[in-house]
Protein backbone atom coordinates (compact mmCIF):
# COMPACT_ATOMS: atom_id res chain seq x y z
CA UNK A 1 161.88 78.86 141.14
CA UNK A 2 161.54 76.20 138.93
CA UNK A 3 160.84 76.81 134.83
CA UNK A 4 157.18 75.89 135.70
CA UNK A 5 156.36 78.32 137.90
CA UNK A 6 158.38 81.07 136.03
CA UNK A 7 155.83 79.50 132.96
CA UNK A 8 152.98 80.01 135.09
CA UNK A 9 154.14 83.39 136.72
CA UNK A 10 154.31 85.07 133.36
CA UNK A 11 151.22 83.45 131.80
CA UNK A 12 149.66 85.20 134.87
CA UNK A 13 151.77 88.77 133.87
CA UNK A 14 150.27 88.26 130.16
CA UNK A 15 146.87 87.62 131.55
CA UNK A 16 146.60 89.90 133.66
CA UNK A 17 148.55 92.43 130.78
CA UNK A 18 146.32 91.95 128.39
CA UNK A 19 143.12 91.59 130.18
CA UNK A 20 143.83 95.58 130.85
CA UNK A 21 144.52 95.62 127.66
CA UNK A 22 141.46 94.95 126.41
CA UNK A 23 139.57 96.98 129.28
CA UNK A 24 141.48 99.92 127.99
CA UNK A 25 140.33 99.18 124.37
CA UNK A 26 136.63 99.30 125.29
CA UNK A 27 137.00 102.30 127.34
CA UNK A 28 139.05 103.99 124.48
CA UNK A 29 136.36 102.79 121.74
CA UNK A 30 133.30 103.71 124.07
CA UNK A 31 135.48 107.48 124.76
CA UNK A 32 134.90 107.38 120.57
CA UNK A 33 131.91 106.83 120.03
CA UNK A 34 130.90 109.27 122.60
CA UNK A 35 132.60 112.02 120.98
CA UNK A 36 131.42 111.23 117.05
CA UNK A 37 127.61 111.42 118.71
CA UNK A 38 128.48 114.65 120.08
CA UNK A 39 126.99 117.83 118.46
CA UNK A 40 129.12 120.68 116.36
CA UNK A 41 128.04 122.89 119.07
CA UNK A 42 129.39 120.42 121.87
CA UNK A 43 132.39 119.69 120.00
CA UNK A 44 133.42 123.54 119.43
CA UNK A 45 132.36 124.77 122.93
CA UNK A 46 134.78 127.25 122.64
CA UNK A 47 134.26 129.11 119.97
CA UNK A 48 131.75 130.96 121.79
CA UNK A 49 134.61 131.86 124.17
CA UNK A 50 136.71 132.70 120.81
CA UNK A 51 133.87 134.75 119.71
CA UNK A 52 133.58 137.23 123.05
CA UNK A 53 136.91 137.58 122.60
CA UNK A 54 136.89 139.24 118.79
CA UNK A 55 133.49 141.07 120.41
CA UNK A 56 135.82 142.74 123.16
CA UNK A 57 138.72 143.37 120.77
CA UNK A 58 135.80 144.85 118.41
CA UNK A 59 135.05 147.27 120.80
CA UNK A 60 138.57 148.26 122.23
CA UNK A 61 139.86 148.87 118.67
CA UNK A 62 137.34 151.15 118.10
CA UNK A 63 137.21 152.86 121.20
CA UNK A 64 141.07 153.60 120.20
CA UNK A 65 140.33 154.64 116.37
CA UNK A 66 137.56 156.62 117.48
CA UNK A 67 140.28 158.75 120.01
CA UNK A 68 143.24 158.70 118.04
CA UNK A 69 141.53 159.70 114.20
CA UNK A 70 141.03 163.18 115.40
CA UNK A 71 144.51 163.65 116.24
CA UNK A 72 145.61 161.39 113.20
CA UNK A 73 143.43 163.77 110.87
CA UNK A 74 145.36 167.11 112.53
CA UNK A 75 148.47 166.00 112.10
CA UNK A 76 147.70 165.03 108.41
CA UNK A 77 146.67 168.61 108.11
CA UNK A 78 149.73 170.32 109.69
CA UNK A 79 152.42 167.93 107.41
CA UNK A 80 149.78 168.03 104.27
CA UNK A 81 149.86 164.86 104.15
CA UNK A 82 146.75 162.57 104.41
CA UNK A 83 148.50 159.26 103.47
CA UNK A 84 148.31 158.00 107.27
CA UNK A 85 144.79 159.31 107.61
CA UNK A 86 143.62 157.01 104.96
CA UNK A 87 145.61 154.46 105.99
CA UNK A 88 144.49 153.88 109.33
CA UNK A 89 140.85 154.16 108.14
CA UNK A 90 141.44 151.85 105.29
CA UNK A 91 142.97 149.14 107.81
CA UNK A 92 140.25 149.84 110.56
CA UNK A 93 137.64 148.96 107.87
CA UNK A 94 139.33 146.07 107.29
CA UNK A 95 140.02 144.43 110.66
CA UNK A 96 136.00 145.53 111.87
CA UNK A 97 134.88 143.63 108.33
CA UNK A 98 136.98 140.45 109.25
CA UNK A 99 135.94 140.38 112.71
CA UNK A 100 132.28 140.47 111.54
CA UNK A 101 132.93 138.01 109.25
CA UNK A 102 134.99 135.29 111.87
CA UNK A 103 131.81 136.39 114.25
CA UNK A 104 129.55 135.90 111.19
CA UNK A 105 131.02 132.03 110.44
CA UNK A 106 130.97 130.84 114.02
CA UNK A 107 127.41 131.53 114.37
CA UNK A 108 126.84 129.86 110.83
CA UNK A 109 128.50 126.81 112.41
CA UNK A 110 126.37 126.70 115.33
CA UNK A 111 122.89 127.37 112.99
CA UNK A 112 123.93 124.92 110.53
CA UNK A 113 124.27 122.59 113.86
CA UNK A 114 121.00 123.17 115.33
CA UNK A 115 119.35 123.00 111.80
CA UNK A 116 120.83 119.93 111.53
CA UNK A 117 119.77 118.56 115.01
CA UNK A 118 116.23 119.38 114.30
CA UNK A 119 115.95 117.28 111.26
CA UNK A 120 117.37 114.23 113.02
């Protein structure tokens, strides 16, 4: 090949580069602007996934507690000792108040959304 036609054969390459290029651009701009229009509630989906899931653990953990604090409060009986008794109810209170709370700010999140929606 002459110089020419190498000229011409990579004016065609850079053409063609970055004519898909800029086709990628708008698709990557338009892919933007389609998620900053999306909603709070469209853009964390999942949380209501997230939120079923502290629900379920909710209910297992207790299910557990509620079995094992008889046999936690007899054995604090037999050693005289009720330091693991309180302890267990002390850190059940705490995980059930921080689920209800996580539970509690995910539904804020979706409220605040939908209040927010409405006024648009």
């Amino acid at each position: 090949m002459s110089k020419e036609q190498e000229k011409k054969e990579q004016e065609k390459q850079q053409g063609f580069k970055s004519g898909a290029q800029e086709r990628f651009d708008q698709r990557l701009e338009k892919g933007k602007k389609e998620l900053e229009n999306r909603t709070l509630s469209e853009k964390y989906h999942f949380l209501t996934a997230f939120q079923c899931l502290i629900g379920l653990s909710m209910i297992i953990y207790t299910i557990f507690f509620i079995i094992t604090i008889g046999e936690s409060f007899d054995l604090a009986k037999r050693m005289d000792d009720y330091t693991l008794f309180f302890t267990s109810i002390i850190s059940y209170s705490l995980v059930l108040f921080n689920s209800i709370c996580v539970i509690s700010i995910v539904n804020f999140l979706f409220n605040l959304d939908n209040n927010k929606s409405d006024k648009k």
